[in-house]
Protein backbone atom coordinates (compact mmCIF):
# COMPACT_ATOMS: atom_id res chain seq x y z
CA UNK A 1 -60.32 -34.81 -26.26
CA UNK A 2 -57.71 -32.71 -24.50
CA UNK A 3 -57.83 -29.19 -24.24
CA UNK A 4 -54.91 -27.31 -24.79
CA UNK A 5 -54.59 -24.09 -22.96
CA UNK A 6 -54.82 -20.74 -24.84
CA UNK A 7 -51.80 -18.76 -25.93
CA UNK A 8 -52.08 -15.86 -24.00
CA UNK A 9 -52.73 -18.12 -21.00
CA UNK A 10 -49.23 -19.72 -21.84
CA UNK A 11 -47.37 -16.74 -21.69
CA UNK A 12 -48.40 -15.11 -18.96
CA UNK A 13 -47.76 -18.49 -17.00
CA UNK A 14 -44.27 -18.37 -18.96
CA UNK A 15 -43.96 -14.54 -17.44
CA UNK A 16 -45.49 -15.43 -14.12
CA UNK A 17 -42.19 -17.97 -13.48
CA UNK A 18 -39.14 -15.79 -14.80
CA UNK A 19 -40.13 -12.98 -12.53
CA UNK A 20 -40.74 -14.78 -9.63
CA UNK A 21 -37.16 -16.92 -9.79
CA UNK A 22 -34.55 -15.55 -7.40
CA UNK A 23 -32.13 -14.18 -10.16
CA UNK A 24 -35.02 -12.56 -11.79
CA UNK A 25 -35.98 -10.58 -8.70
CA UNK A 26 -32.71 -9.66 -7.79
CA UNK A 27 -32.65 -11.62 -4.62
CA UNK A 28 -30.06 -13.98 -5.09
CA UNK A 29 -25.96 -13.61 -3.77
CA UNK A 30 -24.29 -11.24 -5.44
CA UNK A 31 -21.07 -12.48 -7.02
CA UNK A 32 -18.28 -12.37 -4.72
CA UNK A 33 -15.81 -9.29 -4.90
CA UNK A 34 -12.36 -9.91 -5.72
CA UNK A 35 -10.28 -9.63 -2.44
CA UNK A 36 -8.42 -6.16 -2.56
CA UNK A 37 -10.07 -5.10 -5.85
CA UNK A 38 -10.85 -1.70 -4.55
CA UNK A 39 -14.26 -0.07 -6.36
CA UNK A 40 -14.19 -0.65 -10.34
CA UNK A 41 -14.40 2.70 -11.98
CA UNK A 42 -15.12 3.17 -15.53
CA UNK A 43 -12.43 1.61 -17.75
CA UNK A 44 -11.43 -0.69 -15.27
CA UNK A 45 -9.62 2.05 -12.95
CA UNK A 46 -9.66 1.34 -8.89
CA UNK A 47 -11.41 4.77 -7.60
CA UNK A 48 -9.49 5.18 -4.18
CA UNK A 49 -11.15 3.73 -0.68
CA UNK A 50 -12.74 6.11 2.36
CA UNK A 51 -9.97 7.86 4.35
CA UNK A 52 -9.74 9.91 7.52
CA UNK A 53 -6.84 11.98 9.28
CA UNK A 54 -5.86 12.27 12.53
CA UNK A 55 -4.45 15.32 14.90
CA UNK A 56 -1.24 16.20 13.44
CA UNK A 57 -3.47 16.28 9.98
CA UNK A 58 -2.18 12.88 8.76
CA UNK A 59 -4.51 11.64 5.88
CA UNK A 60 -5.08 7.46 5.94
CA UNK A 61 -6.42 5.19 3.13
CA UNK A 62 -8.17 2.17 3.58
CA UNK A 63 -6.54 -0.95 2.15
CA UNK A 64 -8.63 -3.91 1.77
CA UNK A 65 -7.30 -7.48 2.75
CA UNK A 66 -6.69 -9.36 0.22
CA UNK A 67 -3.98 -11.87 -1.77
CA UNK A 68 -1.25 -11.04 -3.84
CA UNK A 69 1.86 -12.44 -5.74
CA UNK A 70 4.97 -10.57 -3.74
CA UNK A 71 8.13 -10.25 -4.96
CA UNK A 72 9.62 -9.63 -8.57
CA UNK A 73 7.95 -11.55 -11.78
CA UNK A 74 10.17 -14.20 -13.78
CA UNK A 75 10.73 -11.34 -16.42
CA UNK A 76 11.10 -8.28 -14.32
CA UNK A 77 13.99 -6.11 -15.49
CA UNK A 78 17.11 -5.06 -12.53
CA UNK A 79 16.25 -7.66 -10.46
CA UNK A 80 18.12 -8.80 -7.34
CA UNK A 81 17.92 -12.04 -6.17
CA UNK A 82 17.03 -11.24 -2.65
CA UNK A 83 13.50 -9.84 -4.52
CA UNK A 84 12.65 -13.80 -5.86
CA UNK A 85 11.24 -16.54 -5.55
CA UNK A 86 7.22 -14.47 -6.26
CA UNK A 87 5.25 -16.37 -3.79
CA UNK A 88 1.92 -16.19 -2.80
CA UNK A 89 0.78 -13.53 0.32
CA UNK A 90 -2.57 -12.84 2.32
CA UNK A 91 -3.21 -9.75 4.28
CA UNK A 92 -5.47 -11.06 6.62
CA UNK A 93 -7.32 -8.14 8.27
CA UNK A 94 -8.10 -4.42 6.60
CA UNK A 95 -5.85 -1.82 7.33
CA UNK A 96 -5.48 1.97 7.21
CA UNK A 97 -2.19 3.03 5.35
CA UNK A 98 -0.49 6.82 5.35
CA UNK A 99 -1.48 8.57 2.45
CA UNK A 100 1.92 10.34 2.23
CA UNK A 101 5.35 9.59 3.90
CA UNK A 102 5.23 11.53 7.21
CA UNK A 103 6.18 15.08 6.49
CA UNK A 104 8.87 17.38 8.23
CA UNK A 105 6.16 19.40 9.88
CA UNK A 106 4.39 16.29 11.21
CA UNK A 107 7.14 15.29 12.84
CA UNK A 108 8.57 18.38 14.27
CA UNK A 109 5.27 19.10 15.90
CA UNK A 110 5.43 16.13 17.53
CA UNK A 111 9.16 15.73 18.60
CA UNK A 112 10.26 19.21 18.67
CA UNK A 113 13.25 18.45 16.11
CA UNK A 114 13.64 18.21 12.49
CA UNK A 115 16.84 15.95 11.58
CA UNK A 116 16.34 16.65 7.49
CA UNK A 117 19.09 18.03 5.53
CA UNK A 118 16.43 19.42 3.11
CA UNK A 119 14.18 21.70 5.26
CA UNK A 120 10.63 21.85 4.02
CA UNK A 121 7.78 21.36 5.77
CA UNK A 122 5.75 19.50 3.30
CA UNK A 123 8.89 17.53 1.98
CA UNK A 124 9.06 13.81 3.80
CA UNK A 125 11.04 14.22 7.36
CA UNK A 126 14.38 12.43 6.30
CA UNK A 127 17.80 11.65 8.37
CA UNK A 128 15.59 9.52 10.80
CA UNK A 129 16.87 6.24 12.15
CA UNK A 130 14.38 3.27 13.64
CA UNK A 131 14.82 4.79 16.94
CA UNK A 132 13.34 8.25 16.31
CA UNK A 133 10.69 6.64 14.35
CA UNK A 134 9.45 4.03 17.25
CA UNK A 135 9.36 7.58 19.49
CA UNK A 136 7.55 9.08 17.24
CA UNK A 137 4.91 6.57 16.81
CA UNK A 138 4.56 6.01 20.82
CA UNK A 139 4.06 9.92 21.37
CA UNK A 140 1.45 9.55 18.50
CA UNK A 141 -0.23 6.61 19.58
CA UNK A 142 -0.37 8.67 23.61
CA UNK A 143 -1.94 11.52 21.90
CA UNK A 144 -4.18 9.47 20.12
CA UNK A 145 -4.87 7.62 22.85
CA UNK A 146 -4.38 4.26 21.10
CA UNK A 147 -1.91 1.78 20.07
CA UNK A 148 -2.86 1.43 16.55
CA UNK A 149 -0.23 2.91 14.91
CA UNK A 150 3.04 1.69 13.93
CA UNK A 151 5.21 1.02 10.60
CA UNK A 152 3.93 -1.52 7.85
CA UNK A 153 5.49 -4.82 7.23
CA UNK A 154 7.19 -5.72 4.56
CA UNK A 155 4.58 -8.15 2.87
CA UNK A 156 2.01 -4.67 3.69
CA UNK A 157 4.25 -2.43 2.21
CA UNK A 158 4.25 -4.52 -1.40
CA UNK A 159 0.67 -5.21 -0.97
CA UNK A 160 -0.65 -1.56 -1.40
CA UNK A 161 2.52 -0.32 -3.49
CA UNK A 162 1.00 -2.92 -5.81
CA UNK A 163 -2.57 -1.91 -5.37
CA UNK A 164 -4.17 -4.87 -6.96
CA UNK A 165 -1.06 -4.89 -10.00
CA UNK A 166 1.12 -7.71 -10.62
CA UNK A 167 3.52 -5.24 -12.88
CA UNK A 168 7.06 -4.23 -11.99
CA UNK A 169 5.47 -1.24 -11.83
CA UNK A 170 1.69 -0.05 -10.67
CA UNK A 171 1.30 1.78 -13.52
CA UNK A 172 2.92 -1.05 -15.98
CA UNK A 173 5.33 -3.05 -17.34
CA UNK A 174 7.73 0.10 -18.68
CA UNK A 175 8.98 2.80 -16.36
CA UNK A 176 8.88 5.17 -18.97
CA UNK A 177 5.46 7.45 -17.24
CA UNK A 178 7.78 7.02 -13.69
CA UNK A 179 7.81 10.92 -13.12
CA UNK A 180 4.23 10.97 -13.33
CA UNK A 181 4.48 9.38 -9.81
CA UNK A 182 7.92 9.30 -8.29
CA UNK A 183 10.84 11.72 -7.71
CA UNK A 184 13.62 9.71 -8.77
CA UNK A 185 17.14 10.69 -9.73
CA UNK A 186 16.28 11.77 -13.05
CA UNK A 187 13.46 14.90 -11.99
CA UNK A 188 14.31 15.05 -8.57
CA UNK A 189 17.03 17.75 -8.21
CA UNK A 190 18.90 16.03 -5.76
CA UNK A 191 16.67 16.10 -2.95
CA UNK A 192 13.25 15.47 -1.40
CA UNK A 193 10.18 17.12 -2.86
CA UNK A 194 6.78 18.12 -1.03
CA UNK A 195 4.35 15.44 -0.60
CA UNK A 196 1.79 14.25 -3.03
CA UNK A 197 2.97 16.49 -5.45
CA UNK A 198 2.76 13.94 -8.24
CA UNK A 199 -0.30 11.24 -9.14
CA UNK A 200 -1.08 8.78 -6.64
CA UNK A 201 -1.25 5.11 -6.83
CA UNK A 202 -4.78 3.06 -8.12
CA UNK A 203 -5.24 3.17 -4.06
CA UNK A 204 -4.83 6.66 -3.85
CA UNK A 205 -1.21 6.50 -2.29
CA UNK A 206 1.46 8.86 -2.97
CA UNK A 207 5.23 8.90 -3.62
CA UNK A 208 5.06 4.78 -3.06
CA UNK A 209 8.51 4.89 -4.98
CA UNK A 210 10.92 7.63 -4.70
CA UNK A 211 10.65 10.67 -2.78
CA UNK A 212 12.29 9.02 0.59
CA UNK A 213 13.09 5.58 0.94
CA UNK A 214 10.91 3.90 3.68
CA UNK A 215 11.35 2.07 6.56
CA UNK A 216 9.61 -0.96 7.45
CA UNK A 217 9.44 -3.04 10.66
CA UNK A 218 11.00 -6.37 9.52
CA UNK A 219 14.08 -7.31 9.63
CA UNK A 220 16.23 -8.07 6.48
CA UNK A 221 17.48 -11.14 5.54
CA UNK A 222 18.34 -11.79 2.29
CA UNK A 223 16.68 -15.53 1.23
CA UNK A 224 13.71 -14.76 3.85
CA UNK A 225 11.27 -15.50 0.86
CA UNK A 226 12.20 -18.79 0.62
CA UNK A 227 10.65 -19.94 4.07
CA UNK A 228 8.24 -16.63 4.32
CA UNK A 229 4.56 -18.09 5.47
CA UNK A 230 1.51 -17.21 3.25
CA UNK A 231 -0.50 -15.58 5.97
CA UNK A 232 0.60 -11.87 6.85
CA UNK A 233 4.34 -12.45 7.20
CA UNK A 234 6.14 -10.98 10.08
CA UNK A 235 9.61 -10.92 8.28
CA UNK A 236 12.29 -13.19 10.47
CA UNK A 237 13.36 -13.30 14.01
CA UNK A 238 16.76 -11.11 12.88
CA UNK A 239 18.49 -9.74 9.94
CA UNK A 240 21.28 -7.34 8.18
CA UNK A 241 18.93 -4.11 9.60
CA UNK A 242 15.76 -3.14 8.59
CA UNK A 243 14.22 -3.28 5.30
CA UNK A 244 13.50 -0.18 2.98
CA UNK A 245 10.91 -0.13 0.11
CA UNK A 246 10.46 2.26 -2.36
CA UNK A 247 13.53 3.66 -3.68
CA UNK A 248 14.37 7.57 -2.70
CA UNK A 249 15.06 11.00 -4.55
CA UNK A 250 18.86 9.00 -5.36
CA UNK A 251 17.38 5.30 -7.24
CA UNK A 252 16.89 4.98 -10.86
CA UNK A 253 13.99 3.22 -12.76
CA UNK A 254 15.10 -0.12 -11.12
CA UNK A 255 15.71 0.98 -7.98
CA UNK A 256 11.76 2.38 -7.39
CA UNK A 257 9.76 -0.74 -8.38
CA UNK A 258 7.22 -2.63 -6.79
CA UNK A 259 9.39 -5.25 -5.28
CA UNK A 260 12.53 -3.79 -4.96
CA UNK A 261 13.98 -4.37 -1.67
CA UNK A 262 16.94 -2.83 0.48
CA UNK A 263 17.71 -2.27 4.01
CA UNK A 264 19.72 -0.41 6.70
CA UNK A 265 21.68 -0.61 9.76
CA UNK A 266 18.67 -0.60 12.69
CA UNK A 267 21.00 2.59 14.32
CA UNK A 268 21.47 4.47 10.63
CA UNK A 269 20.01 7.27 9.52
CA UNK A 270 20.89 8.33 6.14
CA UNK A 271 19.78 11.07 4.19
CA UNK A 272 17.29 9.33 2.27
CA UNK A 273 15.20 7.19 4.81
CA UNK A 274 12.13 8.01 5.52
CA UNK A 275 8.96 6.46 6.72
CA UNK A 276 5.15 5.84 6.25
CA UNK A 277 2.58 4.93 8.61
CA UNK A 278 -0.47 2.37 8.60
CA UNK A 279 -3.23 2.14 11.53
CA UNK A 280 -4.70 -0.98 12.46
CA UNK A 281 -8.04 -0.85 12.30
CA UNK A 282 -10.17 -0.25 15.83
CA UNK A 283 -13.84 -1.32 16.52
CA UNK A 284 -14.49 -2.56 13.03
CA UNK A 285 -14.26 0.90 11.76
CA UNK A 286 -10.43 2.37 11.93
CA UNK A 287 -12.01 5.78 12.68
CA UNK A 288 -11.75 7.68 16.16
């Protein structure tokens, strides 16, 4: 006659198994994080990544690589054209963006000149064309001793105004909470404010829209989208002048979304261009 094995016996065996099994133990994969997710928070907020400054006190946040949908949704409100058709975009490698636009003092120290109509020193440096930035980032990059500087592209730019959103807006559908994070035309006074005086972006970012409108390396050209490659687009070979994101101290609610797009003549430098830096990351680390 066949024994059958006591109960106790059966469930320690039973035991034995489950905590010996790889997901049991804890020594299986852990799930794969979402590209450019940042760190969940409670409530599903995106706490912001490690940063660092440099010399002239220049604060940098880390941006993840990731994908993204760039360019304005099907239903987006004040919508140009030249922001559509939403197509698919990878950022490649990590980056280090500017915190804040670079500010009057930043770039006085460096160049010896401050072109802004309104003097602060923690306001955005505006009045600046694409020649006075490129010299400013090639003194920077000598006193750095590096070459890792330089302005973001277009397809950046978007990426970590978006910060992991697919809204017209970061902070949602409605810009009705937009002078909780922008100066616009409707709080800004007529002119540029100090830096990262209002809430930053879910990647700790500030005055993404408003403020100054920033300049960008690509050129501008109108139906680039169209023909734009997936992979950390350049922007094309040529264009109207350069591209500006963000919307300034001037735009309305339309004109300081996500994927808003305008642009400038490359020699220009009106009173509300500004600019923003990112730093390629060096040595696996970004960090001198």
């Amino acid at each position: 006659m066949l024994k059958t094995a006591a109960p106790a016996t059966l469930f320690f065996a039973l035991l034995f198994l489950l905590l010996s099994s790889p997901r049991a133990a804890g020594s299986g994969p852990d799930p794969a994080p979402s590209p450019g997710a940042g760190k969940a928070g409670r409530a599903g907020k995106v706490t912001p990544f490690p940063e660092f400054s440099n010399s002239l006190g220049m604060s940098f946040v880390h941006v993840p690589s990731g994908n993204f949908l760039m360019g304005a949704g099907e239903f987006d409100l004040g919508v140009h054209e030249r922001e559509r058709p939403r197509h698919p975009v990878t950022i490649t490698r990590d980056f280090y963006a500017g915190k804040t636009e670079v500010t009057q003092a930043q770039f006085e120290r460096l160049m010896g000149f401050n072109p802004s109509r309104h003097k602060n020193p923690s306001s955005p440096v505006e009045r600046v064309d694409f020649q006075d930035v490129s010299r400013f980032i090639s003194r920077l990059n000598a006193r750095e001793e590096t070459a890792s500087y330089r302005l973001p592209t277009e397809a950046e730019w978007e990426y970590f105004a978006r910060a992991g959103t697919t809204s017209p807006y970061f902070f949602g559908d409605s810009p009705e909470r937009l002078g909780e994070y922008a100066w616009y035309r409707e709080n800004s006074g007529g002119r540029t404010r100090p830096v990262g005086g209002l809430s930053p972006n879910p990647w700790g970012l500030f005055d993404v829209y408003g403020n100054v409108s920033e300049m960008l390396s690509d050129w501008f050209r109108t139906d680039y989208y169209a023909e734009s490659p997936r992979g950390d687009p350049p922007g094309p070979l040529s264009g109207s002048g350069r591209v500006l994101r963000g919307g300034s101290f001037e735009n309305g609610v339309f004109g300081s979304r996500s994927s808003f797009r305008d642009y400038y003549p490359e020699s220009g430098s009106e009173g509300v261009n500004g600019f923003r830096l990112v730093k390629e990351m060096e040595d696996g680390a970004g960090l001198r």
